[in-house]
C-alpha atoms as a PDB file:
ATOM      1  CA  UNK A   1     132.861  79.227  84.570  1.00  0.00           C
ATOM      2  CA  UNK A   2     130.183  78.440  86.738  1.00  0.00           C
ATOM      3  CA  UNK A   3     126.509  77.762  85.817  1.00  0.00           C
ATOM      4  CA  UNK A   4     122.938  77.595  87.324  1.00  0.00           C
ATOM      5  CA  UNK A   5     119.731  76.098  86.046  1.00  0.00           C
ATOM      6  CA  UNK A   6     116.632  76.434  87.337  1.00  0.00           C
ATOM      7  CA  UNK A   7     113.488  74.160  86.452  1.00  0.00           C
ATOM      8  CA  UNK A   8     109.982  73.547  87.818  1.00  0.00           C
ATOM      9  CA  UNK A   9     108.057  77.026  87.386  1.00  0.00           C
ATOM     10  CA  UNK A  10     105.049  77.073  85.817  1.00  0.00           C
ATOM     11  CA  UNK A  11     101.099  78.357  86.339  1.00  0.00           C
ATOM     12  CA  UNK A  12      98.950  76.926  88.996  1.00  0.00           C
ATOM     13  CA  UNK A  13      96.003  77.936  91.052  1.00  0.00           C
ATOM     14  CA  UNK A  14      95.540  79.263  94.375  1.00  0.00           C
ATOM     15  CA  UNK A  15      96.432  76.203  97.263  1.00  0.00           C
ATOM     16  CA  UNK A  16      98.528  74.621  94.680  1.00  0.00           C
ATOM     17  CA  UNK A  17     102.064  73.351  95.335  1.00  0.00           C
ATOM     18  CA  UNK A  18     105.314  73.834  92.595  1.00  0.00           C
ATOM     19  CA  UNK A  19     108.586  72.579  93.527  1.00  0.00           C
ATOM     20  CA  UNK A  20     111.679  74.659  91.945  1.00  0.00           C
ATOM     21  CA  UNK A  21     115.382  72.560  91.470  1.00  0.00           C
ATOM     22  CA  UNK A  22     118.863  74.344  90.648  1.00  0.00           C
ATOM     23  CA  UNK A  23     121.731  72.377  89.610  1.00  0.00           C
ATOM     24  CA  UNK A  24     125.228  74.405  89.818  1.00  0.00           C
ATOM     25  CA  UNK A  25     127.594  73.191  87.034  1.00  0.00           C
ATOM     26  CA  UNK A  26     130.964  74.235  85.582  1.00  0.00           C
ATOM     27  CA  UNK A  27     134.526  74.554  87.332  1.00  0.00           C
ATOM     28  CA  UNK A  28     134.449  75.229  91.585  1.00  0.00           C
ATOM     29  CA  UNK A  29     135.693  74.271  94.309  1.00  0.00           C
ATOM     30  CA  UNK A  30     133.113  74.755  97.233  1.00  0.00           C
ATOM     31  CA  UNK A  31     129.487  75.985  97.359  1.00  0.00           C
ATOM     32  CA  UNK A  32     128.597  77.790 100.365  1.00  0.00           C
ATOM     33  CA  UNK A  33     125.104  79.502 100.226  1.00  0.00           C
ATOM     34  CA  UNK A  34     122.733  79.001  98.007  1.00  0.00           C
ATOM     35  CA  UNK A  35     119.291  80.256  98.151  1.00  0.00           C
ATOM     36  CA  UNK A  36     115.848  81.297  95.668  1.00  0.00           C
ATOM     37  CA  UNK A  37     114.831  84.708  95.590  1.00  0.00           C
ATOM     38  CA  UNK A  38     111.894  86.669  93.318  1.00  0.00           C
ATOM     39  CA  UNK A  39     111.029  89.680  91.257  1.00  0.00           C
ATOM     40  CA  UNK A  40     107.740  90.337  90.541  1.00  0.00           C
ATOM     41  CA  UNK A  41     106.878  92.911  88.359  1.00  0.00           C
ATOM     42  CA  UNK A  42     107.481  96.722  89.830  1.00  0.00           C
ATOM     43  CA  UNK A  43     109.239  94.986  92.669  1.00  0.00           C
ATOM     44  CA  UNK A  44     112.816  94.823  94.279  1.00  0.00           C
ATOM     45  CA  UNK A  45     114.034  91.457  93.917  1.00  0.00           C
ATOM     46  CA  UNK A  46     113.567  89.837  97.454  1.00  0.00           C
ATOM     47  CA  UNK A  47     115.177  86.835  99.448  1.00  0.00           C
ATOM     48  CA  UNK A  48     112.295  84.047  99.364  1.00  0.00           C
ATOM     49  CA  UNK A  49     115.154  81.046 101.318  1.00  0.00           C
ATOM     50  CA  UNK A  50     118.375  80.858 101.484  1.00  0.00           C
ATOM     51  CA  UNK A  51     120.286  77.353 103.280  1.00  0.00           C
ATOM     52  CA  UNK A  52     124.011  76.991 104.026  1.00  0.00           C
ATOM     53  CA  UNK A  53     126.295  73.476 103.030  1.00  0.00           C
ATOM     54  CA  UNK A  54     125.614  72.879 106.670  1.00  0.00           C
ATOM     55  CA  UNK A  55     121.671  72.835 106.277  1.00  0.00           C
ATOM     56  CA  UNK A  56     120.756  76.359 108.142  1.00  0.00           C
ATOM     57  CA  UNK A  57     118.059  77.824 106.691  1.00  0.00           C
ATOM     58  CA  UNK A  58     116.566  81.303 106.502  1.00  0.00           C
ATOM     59  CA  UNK A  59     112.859  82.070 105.219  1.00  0.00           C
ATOM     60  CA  UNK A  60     111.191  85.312 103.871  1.00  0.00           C
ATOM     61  CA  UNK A  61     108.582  86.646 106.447  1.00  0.00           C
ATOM     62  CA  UNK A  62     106.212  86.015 103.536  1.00  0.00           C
ATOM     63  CA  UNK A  63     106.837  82.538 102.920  1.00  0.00           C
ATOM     64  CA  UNK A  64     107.104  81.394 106.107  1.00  0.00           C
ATOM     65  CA  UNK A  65     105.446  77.820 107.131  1.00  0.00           C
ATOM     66  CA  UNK A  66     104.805  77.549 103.432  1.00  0.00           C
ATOM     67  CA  UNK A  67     107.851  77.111 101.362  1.00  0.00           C
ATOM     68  CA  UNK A  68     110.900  74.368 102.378  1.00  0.00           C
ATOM     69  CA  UNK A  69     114.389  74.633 100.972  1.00  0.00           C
ATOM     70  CA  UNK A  70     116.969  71.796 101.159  1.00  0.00           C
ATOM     71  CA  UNK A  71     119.805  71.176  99.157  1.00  0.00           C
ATOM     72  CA  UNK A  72     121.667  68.193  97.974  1.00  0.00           C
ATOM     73  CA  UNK A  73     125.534  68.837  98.136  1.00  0.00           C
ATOM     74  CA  UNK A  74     126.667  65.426  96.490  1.00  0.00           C
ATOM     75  CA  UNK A  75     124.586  66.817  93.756  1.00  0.00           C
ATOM     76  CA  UNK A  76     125.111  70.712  93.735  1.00  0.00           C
ATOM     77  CA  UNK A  77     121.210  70.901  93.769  1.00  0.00           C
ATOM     78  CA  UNK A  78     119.145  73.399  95.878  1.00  0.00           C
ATOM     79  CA  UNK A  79     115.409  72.913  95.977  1.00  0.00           C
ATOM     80  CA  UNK A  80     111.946  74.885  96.337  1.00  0.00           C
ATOM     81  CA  UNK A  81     108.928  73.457  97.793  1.00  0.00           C
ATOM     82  CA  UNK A  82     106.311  76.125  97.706  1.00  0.00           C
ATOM     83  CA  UNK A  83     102.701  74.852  99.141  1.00  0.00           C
ATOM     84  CA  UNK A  84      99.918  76.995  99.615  1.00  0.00           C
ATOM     85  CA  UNK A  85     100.809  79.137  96.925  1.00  0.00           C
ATOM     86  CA  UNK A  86      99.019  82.421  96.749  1.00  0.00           C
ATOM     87  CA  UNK A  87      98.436  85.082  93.738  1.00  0.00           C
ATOM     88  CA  UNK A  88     101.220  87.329  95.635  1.00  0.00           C
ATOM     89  CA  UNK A  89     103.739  84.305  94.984  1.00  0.00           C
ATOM     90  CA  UNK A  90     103.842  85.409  91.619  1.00  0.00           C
ATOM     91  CA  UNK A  91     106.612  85.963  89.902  1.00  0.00           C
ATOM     92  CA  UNK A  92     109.976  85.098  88.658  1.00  0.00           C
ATOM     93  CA  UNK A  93     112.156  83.090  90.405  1.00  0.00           C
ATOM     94  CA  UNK A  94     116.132  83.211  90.652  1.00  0.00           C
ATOM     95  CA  UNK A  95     118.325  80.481  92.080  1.00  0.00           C
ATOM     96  CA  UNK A  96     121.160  82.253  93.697  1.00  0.00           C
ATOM     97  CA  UNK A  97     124.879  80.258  94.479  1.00  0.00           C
ATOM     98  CA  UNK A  98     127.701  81.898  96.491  1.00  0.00           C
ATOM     99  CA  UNK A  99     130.900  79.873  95.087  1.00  0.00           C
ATOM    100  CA  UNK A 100     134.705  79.545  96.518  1.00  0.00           C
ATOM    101  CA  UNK A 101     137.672  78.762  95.579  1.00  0.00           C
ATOM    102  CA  UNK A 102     138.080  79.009  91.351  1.00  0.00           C
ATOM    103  CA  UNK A 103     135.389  80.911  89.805  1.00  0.00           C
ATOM    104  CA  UNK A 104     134.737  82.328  93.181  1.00  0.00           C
ATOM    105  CA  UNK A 105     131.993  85.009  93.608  1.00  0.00           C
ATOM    106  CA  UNK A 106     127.895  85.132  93.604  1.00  0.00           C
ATOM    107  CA  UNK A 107     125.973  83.320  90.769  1.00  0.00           C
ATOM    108  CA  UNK A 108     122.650  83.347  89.585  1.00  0.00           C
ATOM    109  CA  UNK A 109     119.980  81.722  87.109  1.00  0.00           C
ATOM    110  CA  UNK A 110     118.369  82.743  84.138  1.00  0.00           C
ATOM    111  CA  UNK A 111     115.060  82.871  86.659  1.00  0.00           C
ATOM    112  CA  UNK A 112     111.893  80.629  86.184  1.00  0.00           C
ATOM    113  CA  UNK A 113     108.574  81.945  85.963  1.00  0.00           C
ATOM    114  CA  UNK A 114     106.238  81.251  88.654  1.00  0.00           C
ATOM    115  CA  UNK A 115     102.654  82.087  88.185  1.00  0.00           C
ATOM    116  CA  UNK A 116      99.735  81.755  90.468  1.00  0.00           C
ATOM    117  CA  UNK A 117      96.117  82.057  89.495  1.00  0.00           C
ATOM    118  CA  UNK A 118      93.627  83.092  91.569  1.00  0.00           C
END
């Protein structure tokens, strides 16, 4: 089995800055992808960053110039820095892994809750 944990959400004003980590755990072989996306309330759940194992990254329109993902393969780690966080950042937050080899297939957190008061 294959596991991801994310950690780092939490409530913070307008301007502020959060950082989100994901550690992948359990039996694989390879991680290719792995990304953060959201669901706030009402809403589709929507790509916020996504990186490959080589480092290419790919940004929401929304998030743009704002939030940074890297990842640390030695570690099976994929960070989140969000600055400039605005009320529309709100919501919760799902660390997404897309695994070969054993246990192959798409993974995702339990989701962290990102809040952002105005």
């Amino acid at each position: 089995q294959v596991q991801l944990a994310e950690s780092g959400g939490g409530l913070v004003q307008a301007g502020g800055s959060l950082r989100l980590s994901c550690v992948v755990s359990g039996s694989f072989f390879w991680i290719n992808a792995m990304g953060w996306y959201r669901q706030a309330p009402g809403k589709q759940r929507e790509l916020v960053a996504s990186i490959t194992r080589s480092g290419a990254t790919n940004y929401g329109d929304t998030v743009k110039g704002r939030f940074t993902i890297c990842r640390d393969n030695a570690k099976n780690k994929v960070y989140l820095q969000m600055n400039s966080l605005k009320t529309e950042d709100t919501a919760v937050y799902y660390c997404h892994a897309d695994i070969s080899g054993t246990n192959s297939g798409d993974y995702w957190g339990q989701g962290t809750q990102v809040t952002v008061s105005s």
